[in-house]
N, C-alpha and C. Protein backbone atom coordinates (compact mmCIF):
# COMPACT_ATOMS: atom_id res chain seq x y z
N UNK A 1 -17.01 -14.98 -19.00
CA UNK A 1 -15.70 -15.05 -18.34
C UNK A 1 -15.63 -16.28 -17.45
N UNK A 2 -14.36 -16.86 -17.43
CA UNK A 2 -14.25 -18.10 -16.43
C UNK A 2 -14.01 -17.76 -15.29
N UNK A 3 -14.76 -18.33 -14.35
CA UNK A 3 -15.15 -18.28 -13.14
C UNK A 3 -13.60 -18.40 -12.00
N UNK A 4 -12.76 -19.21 -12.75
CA UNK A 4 -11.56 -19.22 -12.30
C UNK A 4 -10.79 -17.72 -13.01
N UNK A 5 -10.59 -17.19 -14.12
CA UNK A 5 -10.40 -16.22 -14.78
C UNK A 5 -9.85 -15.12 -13.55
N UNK A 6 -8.91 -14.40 -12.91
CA UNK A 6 -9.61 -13.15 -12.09
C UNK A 6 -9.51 -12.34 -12.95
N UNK A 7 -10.96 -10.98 -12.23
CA UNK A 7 -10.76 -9.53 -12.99
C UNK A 7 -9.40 -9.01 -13.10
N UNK A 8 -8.93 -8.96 -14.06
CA UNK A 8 -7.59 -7.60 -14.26
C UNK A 8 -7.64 -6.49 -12.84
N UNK A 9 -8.29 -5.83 -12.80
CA UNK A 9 -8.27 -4.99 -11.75
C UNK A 9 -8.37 -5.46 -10.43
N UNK A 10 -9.07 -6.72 -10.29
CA UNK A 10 -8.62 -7.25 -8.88
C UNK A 10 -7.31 -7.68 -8.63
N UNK A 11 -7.01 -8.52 -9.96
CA UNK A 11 -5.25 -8.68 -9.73
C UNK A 11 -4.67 -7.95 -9.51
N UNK A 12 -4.44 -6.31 -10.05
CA UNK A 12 -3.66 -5.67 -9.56
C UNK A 12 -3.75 -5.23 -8.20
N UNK A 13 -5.29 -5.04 -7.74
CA UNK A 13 -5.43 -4.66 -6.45
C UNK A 13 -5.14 -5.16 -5.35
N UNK A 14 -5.15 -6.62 -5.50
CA UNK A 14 -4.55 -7.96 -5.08
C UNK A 14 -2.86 -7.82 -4.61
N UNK A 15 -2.52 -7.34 -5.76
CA UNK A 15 -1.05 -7.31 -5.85
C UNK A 15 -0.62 -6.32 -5.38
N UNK A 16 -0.90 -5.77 -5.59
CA UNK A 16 -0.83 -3.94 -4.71
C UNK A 16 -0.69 -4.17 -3.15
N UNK A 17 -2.11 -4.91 -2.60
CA UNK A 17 -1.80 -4.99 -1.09
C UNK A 17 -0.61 -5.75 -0.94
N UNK A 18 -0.71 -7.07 -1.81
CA UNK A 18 0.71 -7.74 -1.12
C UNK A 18 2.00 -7.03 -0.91
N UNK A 19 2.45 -6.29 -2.15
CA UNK A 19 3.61 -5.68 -2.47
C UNK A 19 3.72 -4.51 -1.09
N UNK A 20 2.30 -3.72 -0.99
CA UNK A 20 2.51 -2.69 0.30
C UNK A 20 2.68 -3.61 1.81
N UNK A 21 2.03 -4.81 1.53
CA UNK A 21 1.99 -5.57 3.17
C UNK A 21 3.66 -5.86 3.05
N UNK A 22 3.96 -6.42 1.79
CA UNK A 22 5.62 -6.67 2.32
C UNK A 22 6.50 -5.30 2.22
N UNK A 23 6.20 -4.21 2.16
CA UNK A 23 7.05 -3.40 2.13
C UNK A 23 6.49 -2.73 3.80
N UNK A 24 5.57 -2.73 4.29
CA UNK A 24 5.01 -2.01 5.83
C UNK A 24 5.78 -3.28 6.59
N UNK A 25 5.63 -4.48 6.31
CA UNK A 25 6.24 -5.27 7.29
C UNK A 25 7.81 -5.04 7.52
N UNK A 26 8.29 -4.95 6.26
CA UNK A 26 9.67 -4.74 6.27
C UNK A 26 10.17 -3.30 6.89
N UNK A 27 9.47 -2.49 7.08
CA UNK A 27 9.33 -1.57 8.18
C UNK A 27 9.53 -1.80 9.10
N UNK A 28 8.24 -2.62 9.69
CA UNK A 28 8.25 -2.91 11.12
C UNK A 28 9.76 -3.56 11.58
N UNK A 29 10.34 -4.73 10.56
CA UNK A 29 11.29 -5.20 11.15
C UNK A 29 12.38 -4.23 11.09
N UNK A 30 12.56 -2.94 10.45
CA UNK A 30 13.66 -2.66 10.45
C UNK A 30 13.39 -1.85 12.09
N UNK A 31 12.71 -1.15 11.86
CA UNK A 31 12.67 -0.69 13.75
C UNK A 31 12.91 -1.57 14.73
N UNK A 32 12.45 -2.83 14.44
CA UNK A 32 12.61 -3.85 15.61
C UNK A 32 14.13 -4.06 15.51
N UNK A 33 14.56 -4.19 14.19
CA UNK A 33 16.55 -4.68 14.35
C UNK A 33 17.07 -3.19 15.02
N UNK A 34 16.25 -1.56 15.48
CA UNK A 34 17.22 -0.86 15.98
C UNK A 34 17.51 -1.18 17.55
N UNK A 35 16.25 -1.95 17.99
CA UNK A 35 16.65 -2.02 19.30
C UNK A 35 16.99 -3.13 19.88
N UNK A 36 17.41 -3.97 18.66
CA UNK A 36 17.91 -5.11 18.99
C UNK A 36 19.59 -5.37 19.10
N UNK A 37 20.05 -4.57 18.87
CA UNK A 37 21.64 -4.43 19.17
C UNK A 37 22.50 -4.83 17.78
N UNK A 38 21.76 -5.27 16.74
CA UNK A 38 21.88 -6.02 15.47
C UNK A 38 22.93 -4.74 14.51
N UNK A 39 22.75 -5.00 13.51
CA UNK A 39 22.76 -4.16 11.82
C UNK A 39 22.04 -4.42 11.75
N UNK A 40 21.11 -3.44 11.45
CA UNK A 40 19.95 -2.79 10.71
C UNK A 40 20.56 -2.57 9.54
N UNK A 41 19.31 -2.51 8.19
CA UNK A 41 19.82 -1.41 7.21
C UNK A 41 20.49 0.13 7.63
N UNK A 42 21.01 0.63 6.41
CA UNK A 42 20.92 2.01 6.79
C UNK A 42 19.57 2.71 6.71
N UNK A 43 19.68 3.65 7.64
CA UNK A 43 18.03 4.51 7.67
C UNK A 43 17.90 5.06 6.60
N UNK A 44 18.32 5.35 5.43
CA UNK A 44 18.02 5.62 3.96
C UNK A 44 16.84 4.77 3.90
N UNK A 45 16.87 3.23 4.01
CA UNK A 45 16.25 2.57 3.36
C UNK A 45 15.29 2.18 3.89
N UNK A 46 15.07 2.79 5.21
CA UNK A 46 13.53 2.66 5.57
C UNK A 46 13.33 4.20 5.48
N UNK A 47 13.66 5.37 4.95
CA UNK A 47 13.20 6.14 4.87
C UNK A 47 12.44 6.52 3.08
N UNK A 48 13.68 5.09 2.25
CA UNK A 48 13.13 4.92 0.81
C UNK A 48 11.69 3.96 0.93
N UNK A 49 11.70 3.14 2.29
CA UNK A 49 10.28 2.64 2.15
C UNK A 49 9.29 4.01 2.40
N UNK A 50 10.02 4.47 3.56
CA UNK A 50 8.08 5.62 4.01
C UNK A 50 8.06 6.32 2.58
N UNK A 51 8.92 6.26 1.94
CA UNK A 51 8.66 7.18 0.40
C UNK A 51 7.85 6.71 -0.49
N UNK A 52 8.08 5.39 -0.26
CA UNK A 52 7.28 4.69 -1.31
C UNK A 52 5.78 4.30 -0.88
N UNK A 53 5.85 4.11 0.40
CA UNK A 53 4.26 3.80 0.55
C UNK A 53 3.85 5.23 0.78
N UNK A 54 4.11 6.47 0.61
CA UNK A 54 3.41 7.68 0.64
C UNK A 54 2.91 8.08 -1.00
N UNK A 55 3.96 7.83 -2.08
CA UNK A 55 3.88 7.93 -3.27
C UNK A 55 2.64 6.77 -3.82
N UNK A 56 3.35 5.76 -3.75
CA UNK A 56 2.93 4.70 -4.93
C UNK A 56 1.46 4.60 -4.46
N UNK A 57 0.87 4.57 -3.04
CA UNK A 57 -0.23 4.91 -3.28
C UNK A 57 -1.58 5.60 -3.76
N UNK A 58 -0.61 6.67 -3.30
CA UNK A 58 -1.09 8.24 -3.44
C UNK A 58 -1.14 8.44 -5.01
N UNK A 59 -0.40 7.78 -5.49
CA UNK A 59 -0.59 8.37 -7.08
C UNK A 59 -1.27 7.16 -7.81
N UNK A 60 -0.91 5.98 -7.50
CA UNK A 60 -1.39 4.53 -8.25
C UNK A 60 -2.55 3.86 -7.49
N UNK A 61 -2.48 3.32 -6.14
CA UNK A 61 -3.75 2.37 -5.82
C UNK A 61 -4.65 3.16 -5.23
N UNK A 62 -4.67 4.11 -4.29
CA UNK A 62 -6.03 4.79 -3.96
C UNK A 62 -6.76 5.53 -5.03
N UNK A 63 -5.67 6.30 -6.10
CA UNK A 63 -7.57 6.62 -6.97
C UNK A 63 -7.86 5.56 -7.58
N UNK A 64 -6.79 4.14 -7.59
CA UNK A 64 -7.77 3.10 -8.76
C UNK A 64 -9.05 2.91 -7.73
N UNK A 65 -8.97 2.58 -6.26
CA UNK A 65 -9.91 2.05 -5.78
C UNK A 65 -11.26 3.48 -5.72
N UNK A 66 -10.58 4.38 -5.31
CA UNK A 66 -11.68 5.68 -4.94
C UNK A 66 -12.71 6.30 -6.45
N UNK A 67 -11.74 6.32 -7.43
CA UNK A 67 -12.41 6.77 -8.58
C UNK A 67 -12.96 5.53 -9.50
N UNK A 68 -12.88 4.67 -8.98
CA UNK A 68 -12.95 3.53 -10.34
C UNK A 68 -13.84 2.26 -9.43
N UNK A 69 -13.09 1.52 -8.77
CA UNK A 69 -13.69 0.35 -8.08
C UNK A 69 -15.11 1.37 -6.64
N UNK A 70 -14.64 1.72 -5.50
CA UNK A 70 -15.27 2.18 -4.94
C UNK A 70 -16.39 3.27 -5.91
N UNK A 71 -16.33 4.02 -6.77
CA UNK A 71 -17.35 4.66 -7.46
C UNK A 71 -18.65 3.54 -8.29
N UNK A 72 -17.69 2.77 -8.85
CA UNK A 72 -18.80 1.61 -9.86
C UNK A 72 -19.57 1.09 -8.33
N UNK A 73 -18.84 0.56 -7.35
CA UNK A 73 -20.04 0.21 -6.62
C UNK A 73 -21.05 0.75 -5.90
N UNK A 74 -20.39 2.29 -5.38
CA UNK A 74 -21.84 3.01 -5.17
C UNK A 74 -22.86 3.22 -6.10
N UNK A 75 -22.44 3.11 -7.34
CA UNK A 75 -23.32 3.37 -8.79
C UNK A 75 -24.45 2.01 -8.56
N UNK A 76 -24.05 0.86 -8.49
CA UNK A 76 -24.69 -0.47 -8.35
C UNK A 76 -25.68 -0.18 -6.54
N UNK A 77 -25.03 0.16 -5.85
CA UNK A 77 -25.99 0.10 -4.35
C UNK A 77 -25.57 0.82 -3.34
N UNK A 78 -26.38 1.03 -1.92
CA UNK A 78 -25.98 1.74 -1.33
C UNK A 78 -26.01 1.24 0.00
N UNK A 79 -25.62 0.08 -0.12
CA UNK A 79 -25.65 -1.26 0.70
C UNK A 79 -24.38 -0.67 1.72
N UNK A 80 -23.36 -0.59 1.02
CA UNK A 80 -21.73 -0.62 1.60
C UNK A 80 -21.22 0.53 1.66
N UNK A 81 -22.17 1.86 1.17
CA UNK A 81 -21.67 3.54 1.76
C UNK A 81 -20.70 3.48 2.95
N UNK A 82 -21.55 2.91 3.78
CA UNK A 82 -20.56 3.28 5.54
C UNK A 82 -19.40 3.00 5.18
N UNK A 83 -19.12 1.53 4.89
CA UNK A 83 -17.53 1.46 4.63
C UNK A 83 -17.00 1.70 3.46
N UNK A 84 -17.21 2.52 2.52
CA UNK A 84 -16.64 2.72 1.84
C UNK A 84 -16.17 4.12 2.14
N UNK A 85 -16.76 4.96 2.89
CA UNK A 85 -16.66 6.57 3.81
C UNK A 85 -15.09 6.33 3.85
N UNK A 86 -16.04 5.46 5.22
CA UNK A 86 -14.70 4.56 6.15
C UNK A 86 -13.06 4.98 5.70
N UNK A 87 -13.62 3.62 4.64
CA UNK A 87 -12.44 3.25 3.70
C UNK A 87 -11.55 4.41 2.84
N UNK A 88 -12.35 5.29 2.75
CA UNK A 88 -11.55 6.48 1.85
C UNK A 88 -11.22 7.65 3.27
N UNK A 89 -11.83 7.46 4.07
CA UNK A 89 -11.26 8.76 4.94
C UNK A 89 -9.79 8.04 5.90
N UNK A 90 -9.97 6.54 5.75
CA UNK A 90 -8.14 5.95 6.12
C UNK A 90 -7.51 5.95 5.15
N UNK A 91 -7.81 5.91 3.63
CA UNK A 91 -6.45 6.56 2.78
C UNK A 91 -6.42 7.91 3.28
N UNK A 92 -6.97 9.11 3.44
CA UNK A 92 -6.38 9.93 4.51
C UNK A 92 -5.69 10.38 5.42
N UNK A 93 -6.09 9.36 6.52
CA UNK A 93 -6.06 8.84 7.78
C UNK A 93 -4.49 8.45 7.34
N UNK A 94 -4.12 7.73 6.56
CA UNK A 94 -2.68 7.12 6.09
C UNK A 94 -2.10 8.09 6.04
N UNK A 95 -1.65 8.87 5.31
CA UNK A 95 -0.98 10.01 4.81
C UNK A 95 -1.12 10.46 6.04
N UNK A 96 -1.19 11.01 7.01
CA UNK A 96 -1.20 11.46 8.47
C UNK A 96 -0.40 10.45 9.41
N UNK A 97 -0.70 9.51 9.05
CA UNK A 97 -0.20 8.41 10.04
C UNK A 97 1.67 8.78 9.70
N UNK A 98 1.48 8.48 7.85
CA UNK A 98 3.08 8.39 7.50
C UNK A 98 3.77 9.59 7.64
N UNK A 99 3.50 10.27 8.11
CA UNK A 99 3.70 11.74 8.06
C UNK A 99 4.24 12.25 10.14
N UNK A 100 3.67 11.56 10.68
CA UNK A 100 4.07 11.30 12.53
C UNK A 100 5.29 10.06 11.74
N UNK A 101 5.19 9.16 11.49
CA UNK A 101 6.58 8.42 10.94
C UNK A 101 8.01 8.87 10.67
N UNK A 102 7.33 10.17 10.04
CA UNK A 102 8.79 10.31 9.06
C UNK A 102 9.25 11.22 10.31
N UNK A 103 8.19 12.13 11.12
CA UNK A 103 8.69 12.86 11.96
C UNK A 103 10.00 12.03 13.23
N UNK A 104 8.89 11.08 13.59
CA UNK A 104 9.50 9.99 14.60
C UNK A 104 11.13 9.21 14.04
N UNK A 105 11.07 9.22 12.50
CA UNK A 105 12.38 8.64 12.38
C UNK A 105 13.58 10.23 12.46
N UNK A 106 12.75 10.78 11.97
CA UNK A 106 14.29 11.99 12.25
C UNK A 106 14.31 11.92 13.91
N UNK A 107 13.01 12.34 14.76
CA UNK A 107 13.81 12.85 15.92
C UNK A 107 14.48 11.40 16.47
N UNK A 108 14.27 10.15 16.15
CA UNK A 108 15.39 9.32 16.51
C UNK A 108 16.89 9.72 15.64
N UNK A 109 16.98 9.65 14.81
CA UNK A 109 18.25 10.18 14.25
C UNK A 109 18.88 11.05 15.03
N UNK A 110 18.10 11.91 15.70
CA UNK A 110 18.48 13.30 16.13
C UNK A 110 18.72 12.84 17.55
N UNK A 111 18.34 11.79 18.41
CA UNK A 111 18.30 11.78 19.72
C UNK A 111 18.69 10.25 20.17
N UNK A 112 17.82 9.20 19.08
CA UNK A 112 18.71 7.52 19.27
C UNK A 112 18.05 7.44 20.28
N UNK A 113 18.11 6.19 21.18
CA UNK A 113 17.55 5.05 21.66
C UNK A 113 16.27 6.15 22.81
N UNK A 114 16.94 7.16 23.40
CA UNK A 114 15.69 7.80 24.16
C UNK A 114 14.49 8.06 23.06
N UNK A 115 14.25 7.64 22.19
CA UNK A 115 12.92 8.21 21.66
C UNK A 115 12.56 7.01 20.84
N UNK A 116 13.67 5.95 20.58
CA UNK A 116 12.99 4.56 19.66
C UNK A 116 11.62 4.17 19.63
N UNK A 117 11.42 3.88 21.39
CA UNK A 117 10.01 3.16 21.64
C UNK A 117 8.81 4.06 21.33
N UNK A 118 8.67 5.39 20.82
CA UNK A 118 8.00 5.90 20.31
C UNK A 118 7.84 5.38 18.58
N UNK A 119 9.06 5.53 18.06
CA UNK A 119 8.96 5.28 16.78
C UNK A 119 8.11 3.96 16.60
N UNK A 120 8.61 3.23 17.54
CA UNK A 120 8.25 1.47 17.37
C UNK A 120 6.77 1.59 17.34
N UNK A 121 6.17 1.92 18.68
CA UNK A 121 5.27 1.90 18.37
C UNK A 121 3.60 2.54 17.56
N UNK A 122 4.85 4.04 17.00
CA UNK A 122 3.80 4.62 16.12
C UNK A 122 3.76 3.40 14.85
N UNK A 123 5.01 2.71 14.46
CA UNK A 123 5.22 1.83 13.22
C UNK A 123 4.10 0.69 13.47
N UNK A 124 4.33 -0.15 14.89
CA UNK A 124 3.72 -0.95 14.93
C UNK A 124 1.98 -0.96 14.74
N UNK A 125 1.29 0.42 14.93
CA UNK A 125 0.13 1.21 15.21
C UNK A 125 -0.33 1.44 13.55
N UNK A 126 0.74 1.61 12.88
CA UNK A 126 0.71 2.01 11.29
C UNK A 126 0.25 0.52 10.44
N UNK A 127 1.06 -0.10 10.94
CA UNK A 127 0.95 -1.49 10.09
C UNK A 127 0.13 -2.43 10.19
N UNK A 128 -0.19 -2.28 11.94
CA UNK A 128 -1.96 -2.51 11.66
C UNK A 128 -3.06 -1.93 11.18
N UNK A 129 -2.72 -0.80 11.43
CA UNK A 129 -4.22 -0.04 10.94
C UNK A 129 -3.91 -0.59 9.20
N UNK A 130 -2.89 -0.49 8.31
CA UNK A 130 -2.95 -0.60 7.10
C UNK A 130 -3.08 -2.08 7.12
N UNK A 131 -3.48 -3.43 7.42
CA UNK A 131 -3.41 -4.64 7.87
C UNK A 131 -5.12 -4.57 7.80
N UNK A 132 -5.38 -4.02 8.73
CA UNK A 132 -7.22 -3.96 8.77
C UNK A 132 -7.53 -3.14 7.75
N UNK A 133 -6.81 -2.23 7.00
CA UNK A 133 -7.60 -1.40 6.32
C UNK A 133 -7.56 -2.33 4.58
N UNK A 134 -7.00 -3.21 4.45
CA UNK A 134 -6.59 -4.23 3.46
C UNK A 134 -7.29 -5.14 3.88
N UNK A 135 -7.65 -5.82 4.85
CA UNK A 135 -8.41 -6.97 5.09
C UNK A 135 -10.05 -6.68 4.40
N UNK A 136 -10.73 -5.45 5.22
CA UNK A 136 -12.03 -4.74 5.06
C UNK A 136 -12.13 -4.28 3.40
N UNK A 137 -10.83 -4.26 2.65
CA UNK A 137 -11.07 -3.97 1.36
C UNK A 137 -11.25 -5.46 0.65
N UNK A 138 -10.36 -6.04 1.02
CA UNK A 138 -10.35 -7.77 0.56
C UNK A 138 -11.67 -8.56 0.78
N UNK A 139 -12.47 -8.66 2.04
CA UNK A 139 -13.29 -9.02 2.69
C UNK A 139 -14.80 -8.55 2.39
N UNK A 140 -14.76 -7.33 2.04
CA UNK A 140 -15.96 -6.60 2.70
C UNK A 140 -16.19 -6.25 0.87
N UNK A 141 -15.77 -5.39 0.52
CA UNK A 141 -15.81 -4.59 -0.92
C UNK A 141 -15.43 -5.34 -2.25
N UNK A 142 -14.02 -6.01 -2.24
CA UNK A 142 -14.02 -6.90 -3.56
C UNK A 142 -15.02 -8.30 -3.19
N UNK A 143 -16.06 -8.37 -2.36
CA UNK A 143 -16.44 -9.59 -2.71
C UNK A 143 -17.92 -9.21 -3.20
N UNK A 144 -17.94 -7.99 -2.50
CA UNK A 144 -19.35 -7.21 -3.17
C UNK A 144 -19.60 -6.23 -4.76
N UNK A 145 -18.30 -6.23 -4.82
CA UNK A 145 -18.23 -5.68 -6.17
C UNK A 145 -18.47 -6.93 -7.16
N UNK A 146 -17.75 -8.56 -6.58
CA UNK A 146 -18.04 -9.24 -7.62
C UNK A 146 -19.64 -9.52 -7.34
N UNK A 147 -19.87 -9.58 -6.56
CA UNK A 147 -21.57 -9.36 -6.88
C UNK A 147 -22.36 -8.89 -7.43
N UNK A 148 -22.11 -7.28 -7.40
CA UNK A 148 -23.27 -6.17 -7.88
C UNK A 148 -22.39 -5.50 -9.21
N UNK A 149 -21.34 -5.55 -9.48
CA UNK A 149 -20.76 -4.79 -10.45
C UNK A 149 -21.18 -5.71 -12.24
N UNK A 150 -21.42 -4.82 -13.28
CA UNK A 150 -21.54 -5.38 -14.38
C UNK A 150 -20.47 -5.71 -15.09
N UNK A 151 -21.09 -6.39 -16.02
CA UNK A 151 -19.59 -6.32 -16.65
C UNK A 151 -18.97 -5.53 -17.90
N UNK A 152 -20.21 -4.45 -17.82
CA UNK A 152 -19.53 -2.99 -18.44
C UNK A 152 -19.14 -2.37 -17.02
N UNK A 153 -19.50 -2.67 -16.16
CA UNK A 153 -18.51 -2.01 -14.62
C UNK A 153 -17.22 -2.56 -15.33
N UNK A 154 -17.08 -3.47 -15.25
CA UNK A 154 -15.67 -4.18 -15.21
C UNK A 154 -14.72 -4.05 -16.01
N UNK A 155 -15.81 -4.00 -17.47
CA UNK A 155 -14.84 -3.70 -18.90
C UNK A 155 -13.86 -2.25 -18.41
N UNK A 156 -14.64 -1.19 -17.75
CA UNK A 156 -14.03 0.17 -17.03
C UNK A 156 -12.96 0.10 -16.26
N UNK A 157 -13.34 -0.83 -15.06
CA UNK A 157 -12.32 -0.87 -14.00
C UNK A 157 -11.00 -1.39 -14.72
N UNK A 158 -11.23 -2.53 -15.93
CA UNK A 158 -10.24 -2.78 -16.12
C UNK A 158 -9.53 -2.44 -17.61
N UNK A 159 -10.63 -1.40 -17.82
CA UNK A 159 -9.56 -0.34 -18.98
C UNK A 159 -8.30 0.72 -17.94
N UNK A 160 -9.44 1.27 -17.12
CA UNK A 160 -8.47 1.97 -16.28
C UNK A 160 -6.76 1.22 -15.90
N UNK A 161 -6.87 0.19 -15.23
CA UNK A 161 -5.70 -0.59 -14.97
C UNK A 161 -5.09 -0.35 -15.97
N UNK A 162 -5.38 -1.09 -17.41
CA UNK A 162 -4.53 -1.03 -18.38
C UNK A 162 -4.02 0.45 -18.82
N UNK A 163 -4.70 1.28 -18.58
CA UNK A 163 -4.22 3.09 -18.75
C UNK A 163 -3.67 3.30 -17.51
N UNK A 164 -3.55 3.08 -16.66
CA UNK A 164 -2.33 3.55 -15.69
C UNK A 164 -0.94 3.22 -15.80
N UNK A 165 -0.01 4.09 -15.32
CA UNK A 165 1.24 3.93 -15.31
C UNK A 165 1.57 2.77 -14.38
N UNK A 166 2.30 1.80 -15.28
CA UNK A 166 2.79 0.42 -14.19
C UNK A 166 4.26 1.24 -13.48
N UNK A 167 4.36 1.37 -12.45
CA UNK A 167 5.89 1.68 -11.51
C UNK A 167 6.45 0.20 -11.63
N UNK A 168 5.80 -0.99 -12.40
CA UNK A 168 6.88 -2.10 -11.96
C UNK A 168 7.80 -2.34 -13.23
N UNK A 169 6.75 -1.32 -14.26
CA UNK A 169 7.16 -1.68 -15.59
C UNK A 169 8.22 -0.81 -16.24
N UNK A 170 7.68 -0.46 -16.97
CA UNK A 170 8.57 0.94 -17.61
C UNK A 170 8.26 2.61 -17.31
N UNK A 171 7.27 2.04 -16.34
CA UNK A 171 6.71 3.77 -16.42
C UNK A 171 6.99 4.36 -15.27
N UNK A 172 7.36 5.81 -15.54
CA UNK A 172 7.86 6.99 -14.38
C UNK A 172 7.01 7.78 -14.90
N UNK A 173 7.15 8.74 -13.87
CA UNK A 173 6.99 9.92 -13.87
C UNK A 173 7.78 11.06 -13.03
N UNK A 174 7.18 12.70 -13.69
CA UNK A 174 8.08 13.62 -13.02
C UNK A 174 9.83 12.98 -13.51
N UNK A 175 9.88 11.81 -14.24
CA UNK A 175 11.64 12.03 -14.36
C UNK A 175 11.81 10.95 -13.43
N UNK A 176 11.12 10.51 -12.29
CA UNK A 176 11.48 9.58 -11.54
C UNK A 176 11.08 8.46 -11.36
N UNK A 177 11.35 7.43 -11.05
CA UNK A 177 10.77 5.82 -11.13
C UNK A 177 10.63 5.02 -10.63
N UNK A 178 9.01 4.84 -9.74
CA UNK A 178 8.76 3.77 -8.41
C UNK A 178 9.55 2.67 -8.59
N UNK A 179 9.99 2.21 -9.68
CA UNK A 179 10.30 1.21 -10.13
C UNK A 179 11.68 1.04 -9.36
N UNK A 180 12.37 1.67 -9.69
CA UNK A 180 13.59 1.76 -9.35
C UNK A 180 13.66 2.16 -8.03
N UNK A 181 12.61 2.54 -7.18
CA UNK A 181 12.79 2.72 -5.78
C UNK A 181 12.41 1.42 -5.11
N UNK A 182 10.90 0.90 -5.89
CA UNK A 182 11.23 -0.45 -5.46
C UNK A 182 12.09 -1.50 -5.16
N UNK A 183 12.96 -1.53 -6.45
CA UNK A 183 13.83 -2.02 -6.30
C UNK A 183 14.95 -2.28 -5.55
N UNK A 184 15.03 -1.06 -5.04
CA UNK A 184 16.38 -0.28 -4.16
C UNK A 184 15.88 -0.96 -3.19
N UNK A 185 14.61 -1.10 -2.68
CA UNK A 185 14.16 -2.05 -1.21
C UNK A 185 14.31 -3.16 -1.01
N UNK A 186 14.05 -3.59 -2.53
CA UNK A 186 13.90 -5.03 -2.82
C UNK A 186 15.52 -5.43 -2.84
N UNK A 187 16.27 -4.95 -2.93
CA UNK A 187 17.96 -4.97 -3.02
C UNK A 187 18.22 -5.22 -1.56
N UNK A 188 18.04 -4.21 -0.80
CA UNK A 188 18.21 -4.20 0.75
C UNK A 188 17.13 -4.93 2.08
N UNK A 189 16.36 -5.56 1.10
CA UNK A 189 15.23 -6.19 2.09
C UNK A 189 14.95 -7.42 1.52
N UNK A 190 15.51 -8.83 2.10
CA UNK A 190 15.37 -9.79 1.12
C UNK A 190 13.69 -10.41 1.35
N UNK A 191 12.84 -9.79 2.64
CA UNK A 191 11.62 -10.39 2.16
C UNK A 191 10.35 -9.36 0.74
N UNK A 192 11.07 -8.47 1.17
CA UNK A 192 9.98 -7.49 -0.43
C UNK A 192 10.76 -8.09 -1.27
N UNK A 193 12.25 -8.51 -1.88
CA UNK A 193 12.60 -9.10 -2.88
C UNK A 193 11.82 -10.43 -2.90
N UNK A 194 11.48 -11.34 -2.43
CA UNK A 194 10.81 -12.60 -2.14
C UNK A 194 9.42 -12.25 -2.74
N UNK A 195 8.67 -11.71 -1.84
CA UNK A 195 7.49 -11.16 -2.06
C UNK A 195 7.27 -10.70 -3.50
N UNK A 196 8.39 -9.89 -4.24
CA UNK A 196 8.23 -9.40 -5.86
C UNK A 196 8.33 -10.65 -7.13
N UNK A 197 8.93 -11.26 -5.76
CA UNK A 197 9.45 -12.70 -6.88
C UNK A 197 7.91 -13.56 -7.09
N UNK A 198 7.49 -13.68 -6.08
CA UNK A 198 6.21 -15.00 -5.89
C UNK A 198 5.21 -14.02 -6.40
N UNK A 199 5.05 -12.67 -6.78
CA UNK A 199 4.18 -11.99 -7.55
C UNK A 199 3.06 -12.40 -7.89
């Protein structure tokens, strides 16, 4: 394989963080335009983002990394256990986080500017922790996988990719379609539209 070449499965994993970093950022700013006196979107559409970063992970990038990438490398060593614990008990840790979110955006709905600076800064608290928890995967794990992983590891990791459902492509499920929720963000948020574009 050429050295310039990337793995299939890192690309997507690659792409995955970007697509979630521009959809958490676009979060953050929409909280920041409520207390800025501005138009904001409507709260639909940051409530179609917390949907999507609860889903599209939950069903698409954490088991690629937990069952597939993070498994081949404990198979290879036991060098990077700690953070890989780590690393799987904050996809956890996430789903908890987004979950005080969704709470924090209703009771603003329900109450408005007395309770914003809560929301703000559970959001702002969210988007870092998912910020470091993407760096330590970028940094720490894909540079050790290209180390120790074979390349029957790899032929795996990146059959899997190709057997998963793409949400950018044609594929739904349940009847419904990341795709099209993406989109809906990417409609109302011109930096995730940007971000989908430079892909």
């Amino acid at each position: 394989m050429n050295d310039t070449t990337e793995r299939a499965a890192l690309h997507v994993i690659r792409l995955d963080h970007k697509r979630l970093a521009s959809v958490t950022e676009a979060m953050l700013d929409f909280v920041r335009m409520l207390g800025e006196g501005g138009s904001p979107p409507d709260p639909i559409v940051l409530r179609a983002m917390l949907y999507y970063i609860r889903e599209y992970p939950e069903q698409f990038h954490h088991p690629m990394e937990d069952r597939f990438l993070f498994a081949a490398l404990r198979s290879r060593t036991d060098d990077f256990d700690d953070v890989l614990d780590e690393l799987q008990c904050e996809h956890i840790e996430g789903d908890v986080r987004l979950r005080n979110l969704e709470h924090a955006l209703t009771r603003f709905e329900l109450k408005g500017e007395a309770v914003l600076l809560g929301l703000r800064t559970l959001m702002e608290q969210y988007v870092d922790f998912c910020a470091n928890h993407r760096r330590v995967e970028e940094t720490v794990i894909i540079p050790a996988a290209e180390r120790f992983l074979t390349e029957a590891d790899w032929a795996c990791l990146d059959a899997a990719v190709e057997r998963r459902l793409d949400p950018f492509g044609e594929a739904t499920f349940e009847g419904e379609s990341l795709a099209s929720l993406y989109r809906l963000i990417a409609n109302a948020v011109p930096a995730v539209a940007e971000a989908h574009q430079n892909a």
